[in-house]
C-alpha atoms as a PDB file:
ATOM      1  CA  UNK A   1     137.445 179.220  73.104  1.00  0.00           C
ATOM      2  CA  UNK A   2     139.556 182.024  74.392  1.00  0.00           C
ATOM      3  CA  UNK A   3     136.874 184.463  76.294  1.00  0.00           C
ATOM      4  CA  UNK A   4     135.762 183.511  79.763  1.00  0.00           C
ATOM      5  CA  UNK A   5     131.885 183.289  78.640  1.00  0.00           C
ATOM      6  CA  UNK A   6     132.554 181.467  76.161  1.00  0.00           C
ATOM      7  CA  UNK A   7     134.154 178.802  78.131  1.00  0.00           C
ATOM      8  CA  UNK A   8     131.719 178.931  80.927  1.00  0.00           C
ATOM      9  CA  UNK A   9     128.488 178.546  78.722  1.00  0.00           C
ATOM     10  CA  UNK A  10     129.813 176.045  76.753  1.00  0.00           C
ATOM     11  CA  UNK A  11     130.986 173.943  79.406  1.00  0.00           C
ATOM     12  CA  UNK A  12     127.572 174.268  81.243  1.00  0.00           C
ATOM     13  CA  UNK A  13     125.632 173.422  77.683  1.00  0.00           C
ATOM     14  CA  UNK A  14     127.667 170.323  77.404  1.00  0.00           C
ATOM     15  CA  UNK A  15     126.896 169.280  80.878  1.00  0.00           C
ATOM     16  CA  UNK A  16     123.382 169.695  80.605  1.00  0.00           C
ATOM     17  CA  UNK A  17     123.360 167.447  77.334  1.00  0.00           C
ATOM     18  CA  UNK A  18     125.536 164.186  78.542  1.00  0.00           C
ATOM     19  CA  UNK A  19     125.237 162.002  75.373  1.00  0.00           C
ATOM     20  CA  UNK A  20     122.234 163.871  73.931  1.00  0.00           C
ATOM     21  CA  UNK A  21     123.078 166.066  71.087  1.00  0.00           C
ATOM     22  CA  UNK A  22     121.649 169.051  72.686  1.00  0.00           C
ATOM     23  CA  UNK A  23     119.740 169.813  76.021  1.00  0.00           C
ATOM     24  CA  UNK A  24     116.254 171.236  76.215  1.00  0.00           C
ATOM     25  CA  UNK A  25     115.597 175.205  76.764  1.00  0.00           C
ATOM     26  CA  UNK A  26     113.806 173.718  79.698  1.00  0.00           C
ATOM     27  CA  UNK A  27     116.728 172.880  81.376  1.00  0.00           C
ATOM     28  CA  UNK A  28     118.537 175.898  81.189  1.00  0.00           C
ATOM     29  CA  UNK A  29     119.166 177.749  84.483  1.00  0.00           C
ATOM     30  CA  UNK A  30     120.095 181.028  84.371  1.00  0.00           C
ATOM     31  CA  UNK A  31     121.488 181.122  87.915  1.00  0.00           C
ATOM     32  CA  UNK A  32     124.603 178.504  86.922  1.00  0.00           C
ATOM     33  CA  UNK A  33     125.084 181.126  83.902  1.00  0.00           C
ATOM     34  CA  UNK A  34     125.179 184.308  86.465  1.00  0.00           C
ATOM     35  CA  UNK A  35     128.956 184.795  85.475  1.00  0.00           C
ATOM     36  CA  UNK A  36     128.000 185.001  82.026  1.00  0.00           C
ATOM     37  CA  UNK A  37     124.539 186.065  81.841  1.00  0.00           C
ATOM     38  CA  UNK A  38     125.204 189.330  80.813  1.00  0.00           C
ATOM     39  CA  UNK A  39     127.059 187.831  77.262  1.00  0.00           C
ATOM     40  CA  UNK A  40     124.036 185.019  76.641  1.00  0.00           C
ATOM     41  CA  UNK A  41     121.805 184.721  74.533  1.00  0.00           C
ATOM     42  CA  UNK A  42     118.710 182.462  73.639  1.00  0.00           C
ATOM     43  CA  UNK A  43     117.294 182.713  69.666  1.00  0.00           C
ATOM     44  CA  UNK A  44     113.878 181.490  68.673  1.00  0.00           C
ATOM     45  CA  UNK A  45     113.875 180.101  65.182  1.00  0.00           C
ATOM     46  CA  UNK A  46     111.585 182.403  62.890  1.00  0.00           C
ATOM     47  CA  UNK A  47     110.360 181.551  59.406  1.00  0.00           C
ATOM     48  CA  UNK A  48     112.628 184.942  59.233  1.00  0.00           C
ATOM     49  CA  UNK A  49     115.737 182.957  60.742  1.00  0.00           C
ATOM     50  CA  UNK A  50     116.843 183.425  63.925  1.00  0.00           C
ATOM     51  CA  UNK A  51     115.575 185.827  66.137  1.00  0.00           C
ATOM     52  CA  UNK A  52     116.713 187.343  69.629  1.00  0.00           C
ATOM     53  CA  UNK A  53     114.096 185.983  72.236  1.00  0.00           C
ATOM     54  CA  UNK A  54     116.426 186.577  74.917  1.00  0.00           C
ATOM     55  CA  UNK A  55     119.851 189.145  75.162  1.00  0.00           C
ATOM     56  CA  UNK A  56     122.273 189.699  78.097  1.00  0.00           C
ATOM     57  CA  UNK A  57     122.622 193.424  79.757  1.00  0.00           C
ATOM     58  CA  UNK A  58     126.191 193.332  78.420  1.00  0.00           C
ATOM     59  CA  UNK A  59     125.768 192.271  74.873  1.00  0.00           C
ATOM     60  CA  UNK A  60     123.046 195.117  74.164  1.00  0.00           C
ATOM     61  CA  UNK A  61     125.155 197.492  75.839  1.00  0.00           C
ATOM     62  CA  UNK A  62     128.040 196.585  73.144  1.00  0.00           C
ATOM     63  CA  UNK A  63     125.608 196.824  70.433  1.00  0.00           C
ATOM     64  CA  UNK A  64     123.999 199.756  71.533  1.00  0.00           C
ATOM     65  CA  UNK A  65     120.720 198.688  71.685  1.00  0.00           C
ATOM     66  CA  UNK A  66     117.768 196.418  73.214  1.00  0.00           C
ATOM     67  CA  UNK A  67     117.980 192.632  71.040  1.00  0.00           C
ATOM     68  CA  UNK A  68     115.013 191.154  71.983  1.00  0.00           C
ATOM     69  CA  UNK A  69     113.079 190.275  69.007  1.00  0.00           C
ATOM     70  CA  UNK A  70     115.479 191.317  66.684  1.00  0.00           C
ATOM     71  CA  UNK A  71     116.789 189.467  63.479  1.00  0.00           C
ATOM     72  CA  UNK A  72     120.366 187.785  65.018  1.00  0.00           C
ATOM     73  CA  UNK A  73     121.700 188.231  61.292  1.00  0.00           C
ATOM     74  CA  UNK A  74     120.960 192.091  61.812  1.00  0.00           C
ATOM     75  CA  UNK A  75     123.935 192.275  63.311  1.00  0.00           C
ATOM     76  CA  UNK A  76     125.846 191.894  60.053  1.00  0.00           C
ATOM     77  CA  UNK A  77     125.688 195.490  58.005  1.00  0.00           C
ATOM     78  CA  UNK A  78     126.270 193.533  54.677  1.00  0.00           C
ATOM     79  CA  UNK A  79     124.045 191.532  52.848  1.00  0.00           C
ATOM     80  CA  UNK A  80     127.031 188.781  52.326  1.00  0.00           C
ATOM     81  CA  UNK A  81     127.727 188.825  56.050  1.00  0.00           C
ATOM     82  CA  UNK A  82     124.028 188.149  57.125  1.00  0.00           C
ATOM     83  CA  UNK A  83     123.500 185.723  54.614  1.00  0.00           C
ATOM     84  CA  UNK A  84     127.190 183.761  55.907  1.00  0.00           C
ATOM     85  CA  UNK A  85     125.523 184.010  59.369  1.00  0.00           C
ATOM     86  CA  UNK A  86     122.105 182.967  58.186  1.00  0.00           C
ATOM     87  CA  UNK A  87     123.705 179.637  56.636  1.00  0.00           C
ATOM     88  CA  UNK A  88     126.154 179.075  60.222  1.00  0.00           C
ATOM     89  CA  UNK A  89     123.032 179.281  62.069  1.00  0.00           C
ATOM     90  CA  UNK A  90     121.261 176.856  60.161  1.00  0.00           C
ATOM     91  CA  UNK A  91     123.963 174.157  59.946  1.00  0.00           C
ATOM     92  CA  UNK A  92     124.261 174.600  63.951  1.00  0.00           C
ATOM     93  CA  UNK A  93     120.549 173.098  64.025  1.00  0.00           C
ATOM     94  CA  UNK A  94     120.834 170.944  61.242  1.00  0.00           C
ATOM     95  CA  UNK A  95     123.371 169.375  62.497  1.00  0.00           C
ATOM     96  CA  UNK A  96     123.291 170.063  66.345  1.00  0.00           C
ATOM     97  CA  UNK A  97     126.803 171.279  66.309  1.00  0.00           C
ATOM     98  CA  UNK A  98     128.387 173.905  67.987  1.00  0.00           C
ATOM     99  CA  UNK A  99     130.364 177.121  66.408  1.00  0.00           C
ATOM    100  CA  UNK A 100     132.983 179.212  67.795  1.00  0.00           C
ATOM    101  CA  UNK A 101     133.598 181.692  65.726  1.00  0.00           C
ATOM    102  CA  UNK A 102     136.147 184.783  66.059  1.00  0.00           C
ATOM    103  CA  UNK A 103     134.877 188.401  65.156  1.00  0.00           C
ATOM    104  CA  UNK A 104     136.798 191.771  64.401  1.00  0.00           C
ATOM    105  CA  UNK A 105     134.387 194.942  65.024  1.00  0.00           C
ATOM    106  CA  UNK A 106     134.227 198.170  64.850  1.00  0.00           C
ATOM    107  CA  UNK A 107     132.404 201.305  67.125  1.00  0.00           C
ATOM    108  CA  UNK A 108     130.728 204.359  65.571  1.00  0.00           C
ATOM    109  CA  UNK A 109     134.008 206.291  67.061  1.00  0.00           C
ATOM    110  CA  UNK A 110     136.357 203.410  65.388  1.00  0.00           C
ATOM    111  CA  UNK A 111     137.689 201.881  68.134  1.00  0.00           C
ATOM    112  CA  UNK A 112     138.434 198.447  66.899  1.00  0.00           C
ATOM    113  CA  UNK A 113     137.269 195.236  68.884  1.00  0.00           C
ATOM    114  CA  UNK A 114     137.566 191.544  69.091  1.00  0.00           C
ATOM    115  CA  UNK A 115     134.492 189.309  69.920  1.00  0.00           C
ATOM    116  CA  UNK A 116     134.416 185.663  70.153  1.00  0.00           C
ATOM    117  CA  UNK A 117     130.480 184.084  69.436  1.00  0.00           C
ATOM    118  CA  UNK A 118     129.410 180.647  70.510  1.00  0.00           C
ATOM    119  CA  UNK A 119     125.965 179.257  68.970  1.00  0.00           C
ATOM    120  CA  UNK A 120     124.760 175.927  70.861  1.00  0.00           C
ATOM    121  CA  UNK A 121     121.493 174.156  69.944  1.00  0.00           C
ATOM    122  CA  UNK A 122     118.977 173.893  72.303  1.00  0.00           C
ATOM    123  CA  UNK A 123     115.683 171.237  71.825  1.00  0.00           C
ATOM    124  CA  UNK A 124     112.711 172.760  72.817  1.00  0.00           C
ATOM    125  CA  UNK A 125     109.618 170.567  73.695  1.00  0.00           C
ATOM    126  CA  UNK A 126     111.655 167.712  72.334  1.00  0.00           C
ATOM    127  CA  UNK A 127     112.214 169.716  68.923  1.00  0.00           C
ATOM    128  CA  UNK A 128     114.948 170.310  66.780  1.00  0.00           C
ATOM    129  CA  UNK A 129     115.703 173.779  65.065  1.00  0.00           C
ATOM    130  CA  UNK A 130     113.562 175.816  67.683  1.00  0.00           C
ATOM    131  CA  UNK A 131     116.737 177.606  69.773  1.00  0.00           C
ATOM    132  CA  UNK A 132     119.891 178.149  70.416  1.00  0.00           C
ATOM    133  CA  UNK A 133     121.992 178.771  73.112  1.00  0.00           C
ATOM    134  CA  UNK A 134     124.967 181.790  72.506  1.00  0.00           C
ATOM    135  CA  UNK A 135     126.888 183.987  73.562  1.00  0.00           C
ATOM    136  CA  UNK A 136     128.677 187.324  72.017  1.00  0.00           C
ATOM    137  CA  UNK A 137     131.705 188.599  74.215  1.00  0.00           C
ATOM    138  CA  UNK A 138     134.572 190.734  73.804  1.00  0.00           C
ATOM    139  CA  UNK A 139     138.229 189.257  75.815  1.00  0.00           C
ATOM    140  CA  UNK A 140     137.834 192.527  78.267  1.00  0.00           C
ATOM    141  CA  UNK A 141     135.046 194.737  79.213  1.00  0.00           C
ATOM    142  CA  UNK A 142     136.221 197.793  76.468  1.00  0.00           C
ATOM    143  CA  UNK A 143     136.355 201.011  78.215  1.00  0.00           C
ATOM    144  CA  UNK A 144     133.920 202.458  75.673  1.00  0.00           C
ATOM    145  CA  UNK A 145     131.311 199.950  76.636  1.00  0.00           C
ATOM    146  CA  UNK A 146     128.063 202.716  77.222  1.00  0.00           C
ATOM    147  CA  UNK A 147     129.492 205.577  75.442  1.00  0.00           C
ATOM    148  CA  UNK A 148     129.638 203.773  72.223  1.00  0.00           C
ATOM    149  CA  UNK A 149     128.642 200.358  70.665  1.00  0.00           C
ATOM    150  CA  UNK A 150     129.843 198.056  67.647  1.00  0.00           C
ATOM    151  CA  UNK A 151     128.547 199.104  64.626  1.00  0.00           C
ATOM    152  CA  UNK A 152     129.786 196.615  61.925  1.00  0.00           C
ATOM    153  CA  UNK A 153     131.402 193.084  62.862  1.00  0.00           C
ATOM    154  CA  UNK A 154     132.742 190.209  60.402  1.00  0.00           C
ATOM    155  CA  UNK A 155     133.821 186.982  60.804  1.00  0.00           C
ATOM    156  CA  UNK A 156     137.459 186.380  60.725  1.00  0.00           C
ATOM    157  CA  UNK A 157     137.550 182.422  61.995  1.00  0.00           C
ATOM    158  CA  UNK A 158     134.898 179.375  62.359  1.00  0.00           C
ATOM    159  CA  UNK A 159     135.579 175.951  64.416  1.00  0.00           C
ATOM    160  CA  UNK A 160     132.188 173.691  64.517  1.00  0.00           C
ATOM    161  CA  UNK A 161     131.979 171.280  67.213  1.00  0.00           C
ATOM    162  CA  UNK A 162     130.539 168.300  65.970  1.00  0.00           C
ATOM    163  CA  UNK A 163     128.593 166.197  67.724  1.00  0.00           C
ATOM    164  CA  UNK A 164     130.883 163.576  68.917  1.00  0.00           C
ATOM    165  CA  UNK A 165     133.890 165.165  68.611  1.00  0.00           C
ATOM    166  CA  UNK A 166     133.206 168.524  70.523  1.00  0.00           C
ATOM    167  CA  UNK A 167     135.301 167.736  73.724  1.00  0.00           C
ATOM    168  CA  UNK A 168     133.618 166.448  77.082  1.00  0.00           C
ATOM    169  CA  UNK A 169     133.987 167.690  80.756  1.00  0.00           C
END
């Protein structure tokens, strides 16, 4: 986890769940996320897959658009790509693991940027596969951010966090 978000939400998700596997939406403040709020995320899980139900100020700026109800794999310009993300998501609830994953972009000018994406899974009402948790965040604000926005990503490195063996605070 090399971006500050990153760090910040994960650290507060794995607070929040102590020995659980994954805390509920319910507990979620966004107040002790204010430093990151603008890179989170919550997704709703859709008979569709997973869908935007929540997007930071930031992240739709870098993407050029509003997220909320969007498809999260919609994202991805290429069939492959969205069906790679579709599968990631899934195993995150399956197995209420974490994933860090590294992303190269690109903006409609092409100006090249690096993301890093967390997905966490949230229980909601005591369920399984209903949220996640994420966040989307490039290493620095890019001095584009508002002129232009990503317009293709992929994924260029995965690390799950396993339940068990993702580290404690």
């Amino acid at each position: 986890m090399k971006n500050p978000s990153t760090r910040l939400v994960f650290e507060y998700w794995d607070t929040l769940r102590g020995e659980r596997s994954a805390p509920e939406r319910g507990e979620i403040e966004p107040g002790a996320l204010r430093h990151a709020l603008a890179d989170t995320f919550v997704l709703e899980n859709e008979p569709i897959g997973p869908v935007f139900r929540l997007a930071g100020t930031r992240l739709c700026a870098l993407l050029g658009h509003e997220l909320r109800g969007r498809a999260f794999t919609a994202l991805w310009s290429d069939v492959e790509s969205q069906a790679e993300m579709r599968r990631l998501a899934q195993t995150v609830m399956d197995e209420s693991a974490g994933a860090v994953a590294g992303l190269t972009g690109e903006t409609r000018t092409g100006a090249p940027v690096y993301l890093e994406l967390l997905l966490l899974p949230l229980r909601y009402r005591g369920r399984t596969h209903a949220r996640m948790l994420g966040s989307l965040s490039a290493a620095a604000t890019p001095e584009w951010l508002g002129l232009d926005s990503i317009e293709s990503m992929r994924m260029i490195s995965l690390r799950m966090l396993w339940p068990g063996l993702a580290p404690r605070q």
